[in-house]
N, C-alpha and C. Protein backbone atom coordinates (compact mmCIF):
# COMPACT_ATOMS: atom_id res chain seq x y z
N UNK A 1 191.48 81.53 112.07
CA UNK A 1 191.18 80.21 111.57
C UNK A 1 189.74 80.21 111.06
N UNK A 2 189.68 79.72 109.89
CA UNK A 2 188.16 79.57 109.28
C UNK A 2 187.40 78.44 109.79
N UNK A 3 186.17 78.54 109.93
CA UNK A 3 185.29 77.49 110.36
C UNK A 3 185.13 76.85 109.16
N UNK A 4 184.44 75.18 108.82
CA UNK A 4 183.99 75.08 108.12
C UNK A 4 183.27 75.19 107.21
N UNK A 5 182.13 76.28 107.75
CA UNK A 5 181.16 76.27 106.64
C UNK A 5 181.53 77.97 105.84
N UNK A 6 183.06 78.79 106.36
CA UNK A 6 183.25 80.06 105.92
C UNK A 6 184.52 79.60 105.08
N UNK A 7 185.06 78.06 105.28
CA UNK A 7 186.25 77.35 104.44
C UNK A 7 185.14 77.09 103.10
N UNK A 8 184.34 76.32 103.32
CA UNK A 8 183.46 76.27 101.99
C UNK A 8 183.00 77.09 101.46
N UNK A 9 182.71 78.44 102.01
CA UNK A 9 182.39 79.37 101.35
C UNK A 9 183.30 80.33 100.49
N UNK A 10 185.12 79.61 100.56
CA UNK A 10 185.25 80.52 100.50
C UNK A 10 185.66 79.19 99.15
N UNK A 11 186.14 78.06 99.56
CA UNK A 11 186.25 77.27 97.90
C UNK A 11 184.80 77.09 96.92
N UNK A 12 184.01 77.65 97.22
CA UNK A 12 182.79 78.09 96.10
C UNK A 12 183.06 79.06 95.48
N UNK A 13 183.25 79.90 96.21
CA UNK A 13 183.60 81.34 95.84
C UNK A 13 184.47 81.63 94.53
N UNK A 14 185.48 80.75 94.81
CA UNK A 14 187.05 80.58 93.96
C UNK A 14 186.95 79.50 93.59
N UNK A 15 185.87 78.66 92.97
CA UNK A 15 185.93 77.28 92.22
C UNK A 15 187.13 77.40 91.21
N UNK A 16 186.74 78.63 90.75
CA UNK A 16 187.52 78.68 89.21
C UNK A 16 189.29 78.27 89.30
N UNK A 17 189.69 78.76 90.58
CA UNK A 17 190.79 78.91 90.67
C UNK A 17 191.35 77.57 91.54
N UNK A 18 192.64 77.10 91.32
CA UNK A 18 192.87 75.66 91.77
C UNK A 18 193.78 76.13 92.81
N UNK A 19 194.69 77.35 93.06
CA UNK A 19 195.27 77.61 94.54
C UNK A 19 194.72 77.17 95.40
N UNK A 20 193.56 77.72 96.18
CA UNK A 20 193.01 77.36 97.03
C UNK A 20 192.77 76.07 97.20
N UNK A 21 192.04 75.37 96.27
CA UNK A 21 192.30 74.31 96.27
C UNK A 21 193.24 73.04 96.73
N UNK A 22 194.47 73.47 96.00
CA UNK A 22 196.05 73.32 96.47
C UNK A 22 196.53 73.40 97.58
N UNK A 23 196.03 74.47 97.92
CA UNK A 23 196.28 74.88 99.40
C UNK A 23 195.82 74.20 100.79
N UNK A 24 194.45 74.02 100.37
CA UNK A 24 193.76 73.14 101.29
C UNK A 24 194.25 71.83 101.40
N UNK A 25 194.52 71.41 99.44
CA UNK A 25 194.66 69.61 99.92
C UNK A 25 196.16 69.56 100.54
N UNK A 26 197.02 70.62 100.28
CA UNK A 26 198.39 70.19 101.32
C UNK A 26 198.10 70.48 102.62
N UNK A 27 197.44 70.99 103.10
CA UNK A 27 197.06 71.71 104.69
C UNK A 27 196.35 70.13 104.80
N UNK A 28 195.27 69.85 104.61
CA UNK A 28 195.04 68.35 105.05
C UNK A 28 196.06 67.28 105.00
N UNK A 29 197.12 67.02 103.74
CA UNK A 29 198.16 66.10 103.79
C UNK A 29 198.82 66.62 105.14
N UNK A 30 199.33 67.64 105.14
CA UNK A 30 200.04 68.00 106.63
C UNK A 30 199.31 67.57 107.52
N UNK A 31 197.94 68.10 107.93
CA UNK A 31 197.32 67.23 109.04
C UNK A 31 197.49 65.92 109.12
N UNK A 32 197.27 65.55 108.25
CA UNK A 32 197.50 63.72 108.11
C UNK A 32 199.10 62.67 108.71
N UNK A 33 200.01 63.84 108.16
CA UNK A 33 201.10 63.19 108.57
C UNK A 33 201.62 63.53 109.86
N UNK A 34 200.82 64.84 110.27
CA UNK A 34 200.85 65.37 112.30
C UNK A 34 200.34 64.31 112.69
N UNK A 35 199.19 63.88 112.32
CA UNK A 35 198.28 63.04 112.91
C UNK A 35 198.85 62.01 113.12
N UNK A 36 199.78 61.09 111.77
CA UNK A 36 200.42 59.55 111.64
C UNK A 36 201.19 60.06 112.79
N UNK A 37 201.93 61.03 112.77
CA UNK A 37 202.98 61.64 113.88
C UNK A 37 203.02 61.22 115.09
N UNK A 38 201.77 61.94 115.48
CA UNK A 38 201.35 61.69 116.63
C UNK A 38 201.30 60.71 117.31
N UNK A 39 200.18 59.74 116.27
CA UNK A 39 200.17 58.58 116.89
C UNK A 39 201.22 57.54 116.95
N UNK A 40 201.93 57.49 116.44
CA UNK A 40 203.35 56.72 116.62
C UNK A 40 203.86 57.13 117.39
N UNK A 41 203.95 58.71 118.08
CA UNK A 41 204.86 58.75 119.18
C UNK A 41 204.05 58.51 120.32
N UNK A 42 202.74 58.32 120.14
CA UNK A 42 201.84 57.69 121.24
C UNK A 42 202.44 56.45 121.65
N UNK A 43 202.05 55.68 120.14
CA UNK A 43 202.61 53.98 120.37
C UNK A 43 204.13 54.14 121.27
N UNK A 44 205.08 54.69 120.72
CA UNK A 44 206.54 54.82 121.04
C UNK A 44 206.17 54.92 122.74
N UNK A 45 205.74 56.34 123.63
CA UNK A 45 205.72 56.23 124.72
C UNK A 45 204.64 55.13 125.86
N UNK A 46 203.66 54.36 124.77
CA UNK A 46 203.16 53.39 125.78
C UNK A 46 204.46 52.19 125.78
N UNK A 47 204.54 51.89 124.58
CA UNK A 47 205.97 51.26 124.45
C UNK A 47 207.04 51.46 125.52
N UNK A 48 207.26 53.09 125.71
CA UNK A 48 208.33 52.87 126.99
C UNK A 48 207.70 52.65 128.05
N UNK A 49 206.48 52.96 128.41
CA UNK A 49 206.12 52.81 129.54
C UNK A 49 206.11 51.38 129.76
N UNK A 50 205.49 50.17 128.76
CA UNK A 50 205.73 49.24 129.68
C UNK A 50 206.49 48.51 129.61
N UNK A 51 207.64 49.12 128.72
CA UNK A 51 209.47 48.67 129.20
C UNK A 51 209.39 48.86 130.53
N UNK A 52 208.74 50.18 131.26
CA UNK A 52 209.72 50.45 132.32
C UNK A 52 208.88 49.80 133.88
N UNK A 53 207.32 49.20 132.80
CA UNK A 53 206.78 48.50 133.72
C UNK A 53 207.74 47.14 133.74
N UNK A 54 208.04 46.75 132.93
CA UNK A 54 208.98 45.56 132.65
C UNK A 54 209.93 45.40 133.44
N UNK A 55 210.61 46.32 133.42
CA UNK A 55 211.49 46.00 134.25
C UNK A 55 211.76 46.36 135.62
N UNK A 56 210.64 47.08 136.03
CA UNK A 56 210.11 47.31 137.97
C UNK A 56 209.59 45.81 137.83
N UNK A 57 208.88 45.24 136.99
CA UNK A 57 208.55 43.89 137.64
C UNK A 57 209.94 43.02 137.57
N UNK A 58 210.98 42.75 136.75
CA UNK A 58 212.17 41.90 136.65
C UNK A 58 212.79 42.44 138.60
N UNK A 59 212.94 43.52 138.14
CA UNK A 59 213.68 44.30 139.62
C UNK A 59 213.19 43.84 140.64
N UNK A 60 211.66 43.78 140.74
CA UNK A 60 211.16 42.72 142.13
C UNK A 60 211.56 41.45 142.25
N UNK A 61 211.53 40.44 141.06
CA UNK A 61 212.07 39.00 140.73
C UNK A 61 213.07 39.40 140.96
N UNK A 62 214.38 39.67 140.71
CA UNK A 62 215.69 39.68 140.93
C UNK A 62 215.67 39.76 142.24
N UNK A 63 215.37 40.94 143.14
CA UNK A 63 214.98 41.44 144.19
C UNK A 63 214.57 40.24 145.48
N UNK A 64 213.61 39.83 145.03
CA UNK A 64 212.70 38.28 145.80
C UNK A 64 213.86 37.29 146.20
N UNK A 65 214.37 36.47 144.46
CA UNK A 65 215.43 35.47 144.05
C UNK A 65 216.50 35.88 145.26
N UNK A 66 217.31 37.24 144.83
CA UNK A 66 218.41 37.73 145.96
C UNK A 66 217.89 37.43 147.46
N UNK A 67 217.07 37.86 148.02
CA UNK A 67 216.13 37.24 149.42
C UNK A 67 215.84 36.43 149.41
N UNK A 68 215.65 35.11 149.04
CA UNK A 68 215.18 33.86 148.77
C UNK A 68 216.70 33.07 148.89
N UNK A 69 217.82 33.43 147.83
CA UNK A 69 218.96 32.90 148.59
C UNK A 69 219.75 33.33 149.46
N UNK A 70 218.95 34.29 150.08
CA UNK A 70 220.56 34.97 150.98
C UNK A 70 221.08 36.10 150.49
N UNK A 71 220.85 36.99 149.21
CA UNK A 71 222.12 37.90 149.03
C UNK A 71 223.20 37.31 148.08
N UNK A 72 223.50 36.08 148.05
CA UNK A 72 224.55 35.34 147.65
C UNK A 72 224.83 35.87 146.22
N UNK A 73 223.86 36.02 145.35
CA UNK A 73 224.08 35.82 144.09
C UNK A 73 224.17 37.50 143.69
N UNK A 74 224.57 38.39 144.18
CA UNK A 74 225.05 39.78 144.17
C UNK A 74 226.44 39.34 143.38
């Protein structure tokens, strides 16, 4: 993997030529859309998590309600 300042050295180098170039700006679009990636499946799993906080808290209310009348409403 190139560092930055041996990545710039090497698109100076090869101004003339637009591969490299090419190359780089799809290697950044790819980063970009790992990145959107990512973070949406971030959002997605806080999302489940506090579904599943959601519904450990309903499960206590239900839970309480059922003890509160008796069982009855099973």
């Amino acid at each position: 993997m190139l560092t930055f300042p041996e990545l710039k050295k090497l698109i100076l180098a090869d101004a003339g030529n637009g591969t490299v170039k090419l190359a780089i700006d799809r290697g950044i679009q790819k980063a970009g859309v790992l990145s959107q990636g990512l973070e949406e499946l971030d959002r997605i799993d806080d999302a489940v998590t506090r579904l599943g906080e959601a519904l450990e808290d309903l499960q206590e209310a239900l839970d309480d309600l059922r003890e509160t009348f008796g069982g009855a409403s099973q």
